[in-house]
C-alpha atoms as a PDB file:
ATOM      1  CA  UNK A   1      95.482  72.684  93.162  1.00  0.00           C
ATOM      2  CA  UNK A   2      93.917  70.915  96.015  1.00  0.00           C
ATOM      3  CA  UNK A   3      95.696  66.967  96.224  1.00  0.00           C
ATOM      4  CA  UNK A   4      92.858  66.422  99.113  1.00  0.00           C
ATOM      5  CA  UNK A   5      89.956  67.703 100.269  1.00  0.00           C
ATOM      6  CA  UNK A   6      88.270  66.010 103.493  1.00  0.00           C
ATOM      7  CA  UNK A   7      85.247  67.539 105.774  1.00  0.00           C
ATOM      8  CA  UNK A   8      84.418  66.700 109.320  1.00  0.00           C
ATOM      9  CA  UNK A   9      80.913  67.108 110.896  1.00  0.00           C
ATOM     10  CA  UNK A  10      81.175  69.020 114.358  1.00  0.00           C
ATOM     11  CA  UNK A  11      78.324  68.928 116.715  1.00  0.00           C
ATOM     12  CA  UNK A  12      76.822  71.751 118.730  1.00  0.00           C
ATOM     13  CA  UNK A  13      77.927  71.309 122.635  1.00  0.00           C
ATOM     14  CA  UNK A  14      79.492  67.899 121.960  1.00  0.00           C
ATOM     15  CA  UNK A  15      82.290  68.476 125.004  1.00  0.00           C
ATOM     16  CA  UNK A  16      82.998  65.116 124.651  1.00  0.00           C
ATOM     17  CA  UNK A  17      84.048  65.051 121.238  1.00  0.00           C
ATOM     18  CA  UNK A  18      85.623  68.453 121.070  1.00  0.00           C
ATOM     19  CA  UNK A  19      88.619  68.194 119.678  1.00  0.00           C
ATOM     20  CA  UNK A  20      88.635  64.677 117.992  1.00  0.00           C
ATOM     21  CA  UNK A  21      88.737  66.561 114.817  1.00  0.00           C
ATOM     22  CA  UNK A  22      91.769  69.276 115.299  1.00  0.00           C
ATOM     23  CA  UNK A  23      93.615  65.890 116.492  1.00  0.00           C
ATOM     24  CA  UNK A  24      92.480  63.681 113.086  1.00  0.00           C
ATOM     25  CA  UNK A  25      93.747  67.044 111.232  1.00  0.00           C
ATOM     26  CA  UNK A  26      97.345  66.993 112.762  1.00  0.00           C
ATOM     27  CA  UNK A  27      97.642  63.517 112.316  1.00  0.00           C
ATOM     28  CA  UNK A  28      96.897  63.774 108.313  1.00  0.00           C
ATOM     29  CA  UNK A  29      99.285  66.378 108.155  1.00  0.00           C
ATOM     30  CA  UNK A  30     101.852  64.770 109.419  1.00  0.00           C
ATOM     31  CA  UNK A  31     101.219  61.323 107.665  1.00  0.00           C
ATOM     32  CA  UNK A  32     101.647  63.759 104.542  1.00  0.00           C
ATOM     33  CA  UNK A  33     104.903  65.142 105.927  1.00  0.00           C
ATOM     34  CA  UNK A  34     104.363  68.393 106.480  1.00  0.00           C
ATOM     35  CA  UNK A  35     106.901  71.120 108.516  1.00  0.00           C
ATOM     36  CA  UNK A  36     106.443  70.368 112.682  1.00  0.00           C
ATOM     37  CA  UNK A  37     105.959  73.989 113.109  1.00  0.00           C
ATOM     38  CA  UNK A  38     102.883  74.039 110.264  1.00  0.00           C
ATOM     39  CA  UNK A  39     101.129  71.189 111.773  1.00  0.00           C
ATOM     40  CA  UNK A  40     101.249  72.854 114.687  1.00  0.00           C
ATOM     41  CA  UNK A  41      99.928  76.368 114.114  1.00  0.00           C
ATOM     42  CA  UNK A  42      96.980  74.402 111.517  1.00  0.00           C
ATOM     43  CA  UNK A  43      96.217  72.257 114.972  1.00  0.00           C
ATOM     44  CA  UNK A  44      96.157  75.271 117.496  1.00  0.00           C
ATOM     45  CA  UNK A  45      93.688  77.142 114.567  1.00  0.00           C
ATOM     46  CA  UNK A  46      91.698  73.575 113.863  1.00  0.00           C
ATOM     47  CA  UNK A  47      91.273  73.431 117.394  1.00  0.00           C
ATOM     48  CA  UNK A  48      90.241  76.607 118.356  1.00  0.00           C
ATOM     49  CA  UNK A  49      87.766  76.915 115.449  1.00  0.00           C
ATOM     50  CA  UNK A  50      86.407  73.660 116.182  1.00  0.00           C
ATOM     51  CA  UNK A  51      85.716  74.811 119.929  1.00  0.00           C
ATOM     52  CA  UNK A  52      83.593  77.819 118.801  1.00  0.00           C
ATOM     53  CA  UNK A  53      81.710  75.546 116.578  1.00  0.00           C
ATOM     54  CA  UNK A  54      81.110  73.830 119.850  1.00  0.00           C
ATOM     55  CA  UNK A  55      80.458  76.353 122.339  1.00  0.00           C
ATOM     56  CA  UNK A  56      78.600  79.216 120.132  1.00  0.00           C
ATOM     57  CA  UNK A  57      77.659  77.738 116.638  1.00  0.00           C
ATOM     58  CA  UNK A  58      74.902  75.769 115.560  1.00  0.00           C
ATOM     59  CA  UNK A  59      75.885  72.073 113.908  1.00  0.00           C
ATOM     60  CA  UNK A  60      78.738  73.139 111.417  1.00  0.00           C
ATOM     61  CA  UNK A  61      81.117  71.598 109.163  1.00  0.00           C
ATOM     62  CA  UNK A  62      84.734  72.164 108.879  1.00  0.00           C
ATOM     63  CA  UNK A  63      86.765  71.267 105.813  1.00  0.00           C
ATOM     64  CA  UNK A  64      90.467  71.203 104.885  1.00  0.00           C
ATOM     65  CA  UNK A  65      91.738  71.581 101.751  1.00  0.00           C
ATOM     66  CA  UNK A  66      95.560  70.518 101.630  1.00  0.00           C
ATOM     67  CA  UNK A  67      97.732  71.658  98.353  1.00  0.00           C
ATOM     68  CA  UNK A  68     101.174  71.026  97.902  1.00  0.00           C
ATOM     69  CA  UNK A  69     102.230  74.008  99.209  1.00  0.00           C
ATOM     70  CA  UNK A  70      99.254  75.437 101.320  1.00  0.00           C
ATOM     71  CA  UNK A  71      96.201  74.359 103.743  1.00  0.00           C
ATOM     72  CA  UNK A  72      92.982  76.194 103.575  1.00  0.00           C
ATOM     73  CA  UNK A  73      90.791  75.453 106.294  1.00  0.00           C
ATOM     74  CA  UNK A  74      86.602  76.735 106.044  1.00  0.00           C
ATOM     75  CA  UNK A  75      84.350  76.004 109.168  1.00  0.00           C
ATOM     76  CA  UNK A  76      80.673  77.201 108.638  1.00  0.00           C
ATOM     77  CA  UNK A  77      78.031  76.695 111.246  1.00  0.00           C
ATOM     78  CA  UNK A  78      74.352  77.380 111.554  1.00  0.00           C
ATOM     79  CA  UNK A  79      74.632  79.107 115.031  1.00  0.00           C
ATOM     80  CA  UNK A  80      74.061  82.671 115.915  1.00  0.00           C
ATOM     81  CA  UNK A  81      76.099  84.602 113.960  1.00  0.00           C
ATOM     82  CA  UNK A  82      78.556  86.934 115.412  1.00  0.00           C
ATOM     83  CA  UNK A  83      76.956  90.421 115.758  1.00  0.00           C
ATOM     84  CA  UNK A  84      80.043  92.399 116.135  1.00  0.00           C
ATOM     85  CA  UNK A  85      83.258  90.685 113.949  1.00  0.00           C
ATOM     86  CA  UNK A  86      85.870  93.563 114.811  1.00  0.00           C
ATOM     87  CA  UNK A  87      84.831  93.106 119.004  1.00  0.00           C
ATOM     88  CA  UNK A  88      85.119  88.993 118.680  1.00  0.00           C
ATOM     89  CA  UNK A  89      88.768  89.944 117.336  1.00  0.00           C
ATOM     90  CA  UNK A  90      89.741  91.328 120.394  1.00  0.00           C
ATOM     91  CA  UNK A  91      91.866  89.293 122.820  1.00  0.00           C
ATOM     92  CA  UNK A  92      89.457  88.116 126.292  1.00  0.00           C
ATOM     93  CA  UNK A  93      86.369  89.103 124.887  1.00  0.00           C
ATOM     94  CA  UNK A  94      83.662  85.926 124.925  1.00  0.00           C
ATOM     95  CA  UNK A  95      80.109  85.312 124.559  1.00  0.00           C
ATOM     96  CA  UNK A  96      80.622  82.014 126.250  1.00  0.00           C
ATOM     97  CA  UNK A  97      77.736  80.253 128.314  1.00  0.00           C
ATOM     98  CA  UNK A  98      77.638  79.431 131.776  1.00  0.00           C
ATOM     99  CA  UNK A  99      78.420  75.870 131.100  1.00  0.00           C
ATOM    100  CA  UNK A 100      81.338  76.542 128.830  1.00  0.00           C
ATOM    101  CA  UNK A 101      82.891  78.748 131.334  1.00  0.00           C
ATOM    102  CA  UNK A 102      82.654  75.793 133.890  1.00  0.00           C
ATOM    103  CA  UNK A 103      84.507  73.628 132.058  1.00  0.00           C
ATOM    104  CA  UNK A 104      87.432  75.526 131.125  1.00  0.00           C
ATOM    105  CA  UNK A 105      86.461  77.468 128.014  1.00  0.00           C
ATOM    106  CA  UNK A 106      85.535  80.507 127.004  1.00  0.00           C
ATOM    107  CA  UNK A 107      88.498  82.939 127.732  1.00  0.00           C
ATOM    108  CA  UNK A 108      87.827  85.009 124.894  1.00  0.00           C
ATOM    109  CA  UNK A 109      91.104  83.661 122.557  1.00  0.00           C
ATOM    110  CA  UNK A 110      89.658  81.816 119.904  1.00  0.00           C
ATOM    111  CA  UNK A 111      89.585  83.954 117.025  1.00  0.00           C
ATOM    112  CA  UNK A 112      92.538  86.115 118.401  1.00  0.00           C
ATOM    113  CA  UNK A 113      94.839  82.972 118.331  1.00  0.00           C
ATOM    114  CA  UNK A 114      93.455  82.196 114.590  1.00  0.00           C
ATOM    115  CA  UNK A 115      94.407  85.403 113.555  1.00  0.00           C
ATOM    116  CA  UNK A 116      97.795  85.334 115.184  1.00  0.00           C
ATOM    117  CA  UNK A 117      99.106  81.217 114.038  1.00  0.00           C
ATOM    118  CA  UNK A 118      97.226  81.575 110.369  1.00  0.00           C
ATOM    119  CA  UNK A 119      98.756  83.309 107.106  1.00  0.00           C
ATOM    120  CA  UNK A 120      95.170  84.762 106.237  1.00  0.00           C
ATOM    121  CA  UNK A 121      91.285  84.639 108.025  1.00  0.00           C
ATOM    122  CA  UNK A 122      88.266  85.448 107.034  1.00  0.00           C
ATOM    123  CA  UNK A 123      85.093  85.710 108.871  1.00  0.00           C
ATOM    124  CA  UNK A 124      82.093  86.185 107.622  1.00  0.00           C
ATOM    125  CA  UNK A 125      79.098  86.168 109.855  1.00  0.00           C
ATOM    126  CA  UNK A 126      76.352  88.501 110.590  1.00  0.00           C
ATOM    127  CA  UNK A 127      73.768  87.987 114.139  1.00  0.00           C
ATOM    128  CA  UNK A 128      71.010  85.419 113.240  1.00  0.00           C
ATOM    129  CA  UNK A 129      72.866  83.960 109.727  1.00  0.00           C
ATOM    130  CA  UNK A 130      75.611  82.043 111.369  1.00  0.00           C
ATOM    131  CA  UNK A 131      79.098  81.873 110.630  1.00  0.00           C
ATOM    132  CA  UNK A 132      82.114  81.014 108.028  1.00  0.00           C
ATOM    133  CA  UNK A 133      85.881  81.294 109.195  1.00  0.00           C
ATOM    134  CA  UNK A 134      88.509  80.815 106.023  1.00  0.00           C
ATOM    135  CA  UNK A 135      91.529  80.346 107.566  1.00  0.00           C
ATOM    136  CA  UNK A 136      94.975  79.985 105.024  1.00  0.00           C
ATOM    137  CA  UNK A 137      98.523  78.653 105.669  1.00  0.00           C
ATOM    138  CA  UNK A 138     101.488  78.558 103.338  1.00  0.00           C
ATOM    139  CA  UNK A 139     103.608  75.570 103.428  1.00  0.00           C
END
């Protein structure tokens, strides 16, 4: 059973903001006194699916829902969609634009380094119908 539940608005190529929200998430954590080494695999995942909010998705939302002895995290966006799940998986491969490249993103890691620093994921997306990413953590 969920003891809170809080969602965060992310904005669509907001480079400015990007990561504001990852960083509110690891502080909350560890007001709540979570394990060091939780906090920080929920802050590399927050982070990573709050950047491909950023650089691919539409507007999305991401929520966290913190139990006792798990966090759930669900980000859904109303971007693009991801038209190939299983090739996104793979390590170095990005759909990144031009001006995320520039600045540093876009190396093709995001959803790899969910999968690896999570206990479970889920994506669901299909091209044109945007995108939901359930990522799950044990305490």
């Amino acid at each position: 059973m969920a003891i809170l539940t809080k969602s965060y608005p992310i904005k669509a190529r907001d480079y400015l903001k990007a990561g504001e929200i990852s960083m509110g998430v690891h502080g909350l954590l560890k007001k709540i006194g979570f394990a060091t080494e939780l906090i920080r695999r929920v802050s590399i995942c927050a982070y990573e699916a709050e950047m491909n909010v950023v650089m691919h998705g539409g507007d999305g939302v991401m929520t966290i829902e913190i139990g006792e002895d798990y966090v759930n995290i669900t980000i859904k966006d109303s971007g693009p969609g991801i038209e190939d799940v299983s090739l996104a998986m793979k390590e170095g491969f990005s759909t990144a634009s031009e001006e995320a490249r520039q600045m540093g993103f876009g190396a093709g890691m995001g959803l790899p380094n969910i999968k690896k620093n999570s206990d479970s994921l889920d994506v669901i997306s299909a091209k044109g119908k945007g995108t939901e990413v359930r990522i799950g953590f044990v305490a």
